[in-house]
C-alpha atoms as a PDB file:
ATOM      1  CA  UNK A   1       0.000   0.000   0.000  1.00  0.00           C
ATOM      2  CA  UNK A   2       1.657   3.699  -0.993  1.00  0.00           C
ATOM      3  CA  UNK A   3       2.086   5.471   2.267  1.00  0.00           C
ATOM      4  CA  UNK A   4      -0.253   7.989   2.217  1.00  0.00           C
ATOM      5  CA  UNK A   5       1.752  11.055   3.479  1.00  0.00           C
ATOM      6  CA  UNK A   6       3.497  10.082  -0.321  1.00  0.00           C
ATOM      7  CA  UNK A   7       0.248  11.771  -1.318  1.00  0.00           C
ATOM      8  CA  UNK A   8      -0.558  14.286   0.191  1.00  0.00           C
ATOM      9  CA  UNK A   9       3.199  15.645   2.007  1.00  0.00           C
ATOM     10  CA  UNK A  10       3.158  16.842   5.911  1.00  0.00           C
ATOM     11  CA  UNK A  11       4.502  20.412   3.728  1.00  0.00           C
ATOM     12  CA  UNK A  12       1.156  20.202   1.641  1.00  0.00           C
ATOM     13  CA  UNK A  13      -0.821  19.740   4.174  1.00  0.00           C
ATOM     14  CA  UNK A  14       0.939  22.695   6.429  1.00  0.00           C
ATOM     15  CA  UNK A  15       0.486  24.855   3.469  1.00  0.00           C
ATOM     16  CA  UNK A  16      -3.172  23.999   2.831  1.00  0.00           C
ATOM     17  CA  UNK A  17      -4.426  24.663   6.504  1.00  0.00           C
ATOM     18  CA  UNK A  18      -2.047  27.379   6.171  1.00  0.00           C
ATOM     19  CA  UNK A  19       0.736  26.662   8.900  1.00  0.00           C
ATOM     20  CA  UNK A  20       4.301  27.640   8.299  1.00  0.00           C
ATOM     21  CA  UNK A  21       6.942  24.911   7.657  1.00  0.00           C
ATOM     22  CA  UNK A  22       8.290  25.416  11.698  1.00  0.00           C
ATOM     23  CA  UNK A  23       4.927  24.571  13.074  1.00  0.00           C
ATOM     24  CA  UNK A  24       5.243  21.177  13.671  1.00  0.00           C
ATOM     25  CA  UNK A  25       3.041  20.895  17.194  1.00  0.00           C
ATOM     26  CA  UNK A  26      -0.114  19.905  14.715  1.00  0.00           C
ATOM     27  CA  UNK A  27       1.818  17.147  12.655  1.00  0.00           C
ATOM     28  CA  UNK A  28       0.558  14.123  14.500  1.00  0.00           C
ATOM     29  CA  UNK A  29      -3.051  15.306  14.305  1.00  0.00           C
ATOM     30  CA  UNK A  30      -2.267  16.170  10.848  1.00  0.00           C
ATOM     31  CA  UNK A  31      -1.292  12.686   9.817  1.00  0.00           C
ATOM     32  CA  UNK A  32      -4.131  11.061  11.719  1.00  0.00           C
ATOM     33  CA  UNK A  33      -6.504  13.550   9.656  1.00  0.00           C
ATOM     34  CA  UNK A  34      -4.495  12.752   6.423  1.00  0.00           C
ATOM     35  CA  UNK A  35      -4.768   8.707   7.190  1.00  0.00           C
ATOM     36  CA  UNK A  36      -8.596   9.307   7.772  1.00  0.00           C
ATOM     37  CA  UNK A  37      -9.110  11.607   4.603  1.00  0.00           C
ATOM     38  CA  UNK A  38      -7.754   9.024   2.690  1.00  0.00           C
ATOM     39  CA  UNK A  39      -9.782   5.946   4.743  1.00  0.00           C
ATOM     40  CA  UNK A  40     -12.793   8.428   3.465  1.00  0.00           C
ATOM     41  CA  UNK A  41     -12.117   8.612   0.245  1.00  0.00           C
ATOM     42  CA  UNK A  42     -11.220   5.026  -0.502  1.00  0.00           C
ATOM     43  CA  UNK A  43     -14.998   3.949   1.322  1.00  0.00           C
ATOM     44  CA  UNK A  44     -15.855   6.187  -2.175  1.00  0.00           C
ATOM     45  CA  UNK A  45     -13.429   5.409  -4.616  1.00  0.00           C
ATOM     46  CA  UNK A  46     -11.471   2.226  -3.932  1.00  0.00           C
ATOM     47  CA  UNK A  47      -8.137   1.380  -2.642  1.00  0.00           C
ATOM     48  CA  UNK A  48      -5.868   4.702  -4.132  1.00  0.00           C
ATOM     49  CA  UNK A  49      -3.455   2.024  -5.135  1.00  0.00           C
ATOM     50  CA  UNK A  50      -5.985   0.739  -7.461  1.00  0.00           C
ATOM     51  CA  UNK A  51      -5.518   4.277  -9.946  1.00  0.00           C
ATOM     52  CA  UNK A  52      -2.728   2.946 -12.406  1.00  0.00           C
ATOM     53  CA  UNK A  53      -0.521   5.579 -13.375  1.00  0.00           C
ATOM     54  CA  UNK A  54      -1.315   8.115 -10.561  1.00  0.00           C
ATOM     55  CA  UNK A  55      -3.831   9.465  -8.195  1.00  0.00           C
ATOM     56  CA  UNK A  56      -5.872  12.282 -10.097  1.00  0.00           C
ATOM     57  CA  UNK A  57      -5.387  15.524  -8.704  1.00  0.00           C
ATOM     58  CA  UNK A  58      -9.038  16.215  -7.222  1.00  0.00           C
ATOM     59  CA  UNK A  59      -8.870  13.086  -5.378  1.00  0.00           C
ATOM     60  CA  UNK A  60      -5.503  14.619  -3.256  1.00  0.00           C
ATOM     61  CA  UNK A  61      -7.091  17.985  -3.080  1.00  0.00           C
ATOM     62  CA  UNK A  62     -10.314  16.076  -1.777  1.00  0.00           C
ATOM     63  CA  UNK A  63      -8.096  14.504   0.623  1.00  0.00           C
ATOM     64  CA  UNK A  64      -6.302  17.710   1.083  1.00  0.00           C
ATOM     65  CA  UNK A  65      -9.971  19.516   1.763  1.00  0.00           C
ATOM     66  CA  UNK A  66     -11.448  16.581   4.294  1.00  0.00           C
ATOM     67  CA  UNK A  67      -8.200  16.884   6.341  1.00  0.00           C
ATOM     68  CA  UNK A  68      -8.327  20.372   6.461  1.00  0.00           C
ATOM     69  CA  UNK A  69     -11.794  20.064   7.369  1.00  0.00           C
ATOM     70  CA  UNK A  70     -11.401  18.044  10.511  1.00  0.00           C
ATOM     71  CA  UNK A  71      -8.118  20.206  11.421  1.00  0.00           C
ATOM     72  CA  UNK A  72     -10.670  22.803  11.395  1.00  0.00           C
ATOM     73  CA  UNK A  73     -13.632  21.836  13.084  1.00  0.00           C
ATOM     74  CA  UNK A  74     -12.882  19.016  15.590  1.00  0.00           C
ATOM     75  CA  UNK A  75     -16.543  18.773  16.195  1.00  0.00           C
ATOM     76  CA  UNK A  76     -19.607  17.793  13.582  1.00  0.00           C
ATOM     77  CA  UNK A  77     -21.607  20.890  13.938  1.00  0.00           C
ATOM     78  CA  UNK A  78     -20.820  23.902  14.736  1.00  0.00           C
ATOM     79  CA  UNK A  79     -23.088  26.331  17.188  1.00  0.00           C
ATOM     80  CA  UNK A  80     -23.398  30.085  16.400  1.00  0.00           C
ATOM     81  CA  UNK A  81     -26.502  31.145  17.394  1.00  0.00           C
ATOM     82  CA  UNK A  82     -27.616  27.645  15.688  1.00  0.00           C
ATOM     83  CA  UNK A  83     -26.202  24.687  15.089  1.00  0.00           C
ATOM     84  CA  UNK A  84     -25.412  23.667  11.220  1.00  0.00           C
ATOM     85  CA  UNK A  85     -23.079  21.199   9.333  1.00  0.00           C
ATOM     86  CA  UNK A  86     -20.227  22.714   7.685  1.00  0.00           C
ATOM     87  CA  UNK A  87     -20.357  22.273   4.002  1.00  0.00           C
ATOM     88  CA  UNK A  88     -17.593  21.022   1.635  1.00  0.00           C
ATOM     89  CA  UNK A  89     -17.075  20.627  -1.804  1.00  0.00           C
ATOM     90  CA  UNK A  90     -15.888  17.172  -1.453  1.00  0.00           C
ATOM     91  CA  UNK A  91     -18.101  15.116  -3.077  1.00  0.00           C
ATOM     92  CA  UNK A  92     -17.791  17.362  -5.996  1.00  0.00           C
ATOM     93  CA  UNK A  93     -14.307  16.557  -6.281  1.00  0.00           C
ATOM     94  CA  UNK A  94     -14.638  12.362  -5.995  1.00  0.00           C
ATOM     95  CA  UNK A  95     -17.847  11.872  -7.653  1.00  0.00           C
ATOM     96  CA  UNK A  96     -16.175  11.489 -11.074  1.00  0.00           C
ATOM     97  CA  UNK A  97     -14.084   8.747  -9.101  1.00  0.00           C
ATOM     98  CA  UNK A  98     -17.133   7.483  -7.708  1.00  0.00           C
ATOM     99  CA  UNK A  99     -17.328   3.325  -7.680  1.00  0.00           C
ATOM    100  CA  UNK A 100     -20.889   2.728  -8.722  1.00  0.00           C
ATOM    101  CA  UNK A 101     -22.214  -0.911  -8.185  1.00  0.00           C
ATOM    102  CA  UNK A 102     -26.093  -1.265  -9.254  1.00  0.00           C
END
């Protein structure tokens, strides 16, 4: 199995959630995120190994966005006067990798 910070880089990820390269206190929690981005994506898509030449783009950046997105908001819902999920463009990004069994 390709290690998965071979996808998506510890730098990539800093630089997505928008960390400098010295703050390194969030790269545990980082690489827990990035494992369970990727666990998240392949309940969608398949094993990432599976993609033949490489992984397309959208599919890192969806992993890229889901990590970022429980960096961001540790909890499900967030409460501001009223409590609402936080939206993503996620599924956008994987449908086209979608597996589709009917």
């Amino acid at each position: 199995m390709t290690d998965t910070l071979s996808i998506v880089s510890l730098a990539e990820m800093r630089a997505h959630v928008r960390l400098t390269s010295d703050e390194t206190d969030y790269d545990d929690d980082l690489t827990s995120m990035l494992e369970a981005a990727r666990g998240y994506v392949e309940g969608w898509c398949g094993p990432l190994d599976d993609f033949a030449d490489s992984i397309p783009p959208a599919i890192t950046h969806a992993m890229k966005m889901y990590a970022a997105h429980l960096f961001e908001n540790r909890e499900a819902a967030q409460s501001e006067g009223r409590v609402s999920e936080v939206p993503m463009g996620f599924f956008d990004l994987i449908d086209p990798h979608r597996l589709r069994a009917f």
